[in-house]
C-alpha atoms as a PDB file:
ATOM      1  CA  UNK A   1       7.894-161.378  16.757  1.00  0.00           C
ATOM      2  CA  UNK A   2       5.473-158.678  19.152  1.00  0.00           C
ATOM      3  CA  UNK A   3       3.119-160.350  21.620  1.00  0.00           C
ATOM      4  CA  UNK A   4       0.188-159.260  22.970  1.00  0.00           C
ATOM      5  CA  UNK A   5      -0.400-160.106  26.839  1.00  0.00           C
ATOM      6  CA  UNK A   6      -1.853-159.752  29.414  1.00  0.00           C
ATOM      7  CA  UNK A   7      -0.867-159.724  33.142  1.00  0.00           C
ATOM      8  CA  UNK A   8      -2.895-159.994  36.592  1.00  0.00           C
ATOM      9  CA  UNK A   9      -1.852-157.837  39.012  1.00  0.00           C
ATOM     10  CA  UNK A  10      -1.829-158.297  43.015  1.00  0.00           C
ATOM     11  CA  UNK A  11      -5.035-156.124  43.286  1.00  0.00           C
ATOM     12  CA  UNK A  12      -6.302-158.730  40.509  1.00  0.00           C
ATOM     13  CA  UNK A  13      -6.754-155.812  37.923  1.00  0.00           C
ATOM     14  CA  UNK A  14      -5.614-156.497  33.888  1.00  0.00           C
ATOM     15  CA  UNK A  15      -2.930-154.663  32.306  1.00  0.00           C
ATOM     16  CA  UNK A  16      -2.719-155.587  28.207  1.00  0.00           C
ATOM     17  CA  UNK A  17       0.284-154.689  26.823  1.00  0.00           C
ATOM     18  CA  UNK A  18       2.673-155.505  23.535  1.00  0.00           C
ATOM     19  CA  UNK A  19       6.230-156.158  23.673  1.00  0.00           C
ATOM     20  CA  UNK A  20       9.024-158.376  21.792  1.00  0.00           C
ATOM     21  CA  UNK A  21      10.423-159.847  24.582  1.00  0.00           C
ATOM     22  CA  UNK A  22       7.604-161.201  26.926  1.00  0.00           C
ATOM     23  CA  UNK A  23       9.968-162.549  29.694  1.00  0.00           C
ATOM     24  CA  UNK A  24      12.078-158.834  29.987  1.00  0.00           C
ATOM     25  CA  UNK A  25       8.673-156.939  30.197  1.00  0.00           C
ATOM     26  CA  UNK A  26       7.196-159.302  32.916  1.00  0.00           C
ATOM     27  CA  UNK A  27      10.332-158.298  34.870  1.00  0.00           C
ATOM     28  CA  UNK A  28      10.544-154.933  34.156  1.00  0.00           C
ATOM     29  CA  UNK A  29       6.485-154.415  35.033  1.00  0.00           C
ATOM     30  CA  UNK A  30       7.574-156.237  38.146  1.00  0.00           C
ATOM     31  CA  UNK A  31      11.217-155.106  39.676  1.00  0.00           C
ATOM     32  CA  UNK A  32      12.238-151.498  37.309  1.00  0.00           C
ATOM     33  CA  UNK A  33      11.023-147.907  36.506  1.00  0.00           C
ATOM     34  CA  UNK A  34      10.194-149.362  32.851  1.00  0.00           C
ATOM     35  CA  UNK A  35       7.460-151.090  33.608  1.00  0.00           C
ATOM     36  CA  UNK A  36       4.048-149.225  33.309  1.00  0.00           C
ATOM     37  CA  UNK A  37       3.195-146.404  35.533  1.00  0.00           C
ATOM     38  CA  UNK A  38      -0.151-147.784  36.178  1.00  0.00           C
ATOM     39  CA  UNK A  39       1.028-151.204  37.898  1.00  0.00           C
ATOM     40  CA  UNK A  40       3.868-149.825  39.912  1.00  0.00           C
ATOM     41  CA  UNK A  41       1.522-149.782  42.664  1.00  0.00           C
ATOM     42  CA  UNK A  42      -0.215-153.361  41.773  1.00  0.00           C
ATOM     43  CA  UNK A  43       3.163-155.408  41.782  1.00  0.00           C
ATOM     44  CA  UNK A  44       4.024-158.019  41.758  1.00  0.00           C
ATOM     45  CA  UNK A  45       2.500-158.944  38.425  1.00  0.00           C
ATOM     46  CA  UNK A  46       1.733-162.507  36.681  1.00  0.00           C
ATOM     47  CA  UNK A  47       1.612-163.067  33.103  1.00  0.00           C
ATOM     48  CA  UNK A  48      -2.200-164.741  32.121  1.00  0.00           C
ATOM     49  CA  UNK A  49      -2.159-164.651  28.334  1.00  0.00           C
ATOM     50  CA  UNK A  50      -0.098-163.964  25.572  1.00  0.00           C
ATOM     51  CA  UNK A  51      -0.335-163.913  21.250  1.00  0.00           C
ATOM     52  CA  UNK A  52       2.211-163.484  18.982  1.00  0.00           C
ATOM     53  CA  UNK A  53       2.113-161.516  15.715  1.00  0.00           C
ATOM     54  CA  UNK A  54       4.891-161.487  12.852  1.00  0.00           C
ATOM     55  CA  UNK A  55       3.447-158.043  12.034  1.00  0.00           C
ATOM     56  CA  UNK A  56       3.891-154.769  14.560  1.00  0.00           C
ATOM     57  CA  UNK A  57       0.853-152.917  13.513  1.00  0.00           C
ATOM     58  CA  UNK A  58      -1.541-155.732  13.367  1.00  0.00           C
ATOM     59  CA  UNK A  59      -0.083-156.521  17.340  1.00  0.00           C
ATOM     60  CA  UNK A  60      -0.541-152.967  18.214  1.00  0.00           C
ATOM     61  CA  UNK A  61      -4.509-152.940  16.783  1.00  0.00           C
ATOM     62  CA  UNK A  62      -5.365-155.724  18.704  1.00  0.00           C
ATOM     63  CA  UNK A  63      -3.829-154.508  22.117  1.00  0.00           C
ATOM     64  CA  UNK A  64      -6.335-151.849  21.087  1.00  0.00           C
ATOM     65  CA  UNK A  65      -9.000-153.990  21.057  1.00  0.00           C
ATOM     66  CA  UNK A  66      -8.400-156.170  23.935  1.00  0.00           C
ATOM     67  CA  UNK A  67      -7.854-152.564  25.999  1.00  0.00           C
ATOM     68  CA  UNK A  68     -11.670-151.094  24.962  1.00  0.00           C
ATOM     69  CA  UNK A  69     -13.276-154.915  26.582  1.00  0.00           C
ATOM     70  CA  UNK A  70     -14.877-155.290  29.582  1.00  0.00           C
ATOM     71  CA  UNK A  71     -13.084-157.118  32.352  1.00  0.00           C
ATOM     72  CA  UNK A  72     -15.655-159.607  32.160  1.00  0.00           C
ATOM     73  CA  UNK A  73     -14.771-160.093  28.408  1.00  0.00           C
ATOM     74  CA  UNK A  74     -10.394-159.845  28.965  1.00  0.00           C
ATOM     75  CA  UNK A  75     -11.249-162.909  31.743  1.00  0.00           C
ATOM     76  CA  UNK A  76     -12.998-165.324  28.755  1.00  0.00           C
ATOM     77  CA  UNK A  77      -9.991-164.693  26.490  1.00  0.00           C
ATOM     78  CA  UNK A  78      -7.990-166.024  29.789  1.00  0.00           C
ATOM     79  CA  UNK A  79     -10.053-168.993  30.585  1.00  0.00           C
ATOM     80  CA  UNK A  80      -9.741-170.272  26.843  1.00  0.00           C
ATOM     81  CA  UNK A  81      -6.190-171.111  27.658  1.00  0.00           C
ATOM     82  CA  UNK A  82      -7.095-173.034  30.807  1.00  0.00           C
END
């Protein structure tokens, strides 16, 4: 299974990402040199929504898509889990 999520970040900026282990990336974003460069700074980070995919392209083409919205757009997709 690949997910598609996306975390908050202590500054409040969005990072979307893809992995198939949800729970290991959360921790390696937030306590490793795995996580992504560009929330090293920004930690500690908070998972805010997730999908899961069976397939690894079709999981990789919407991370795509969720990275070219708006902020204002990535924080809708958020609030329809709340």
């Amino acid at each position: 299974m690949y997910y598609v999520y996306i975390v908050r970040c202590k500054d409040e900026s969005l990072y979307t990402g893809v992995s198939t282990d949800i729970n290991r990336r959360i921790r390696q974003h937030n306590h490793s040199k795995y996580g992504a460069k560009s929330v090293r700074g920004k930690r500690p980070v908070k998972l805010v929504y997730k999908e899961s995919y069976r397939n690894k392209s079709k999981a990789y083409k919407r991370e795509k898509e969720i990275k070219g919205w708006t902020r204002e757009k990535k924080l809708e997709l958020i609030q329809c889990l709340h």
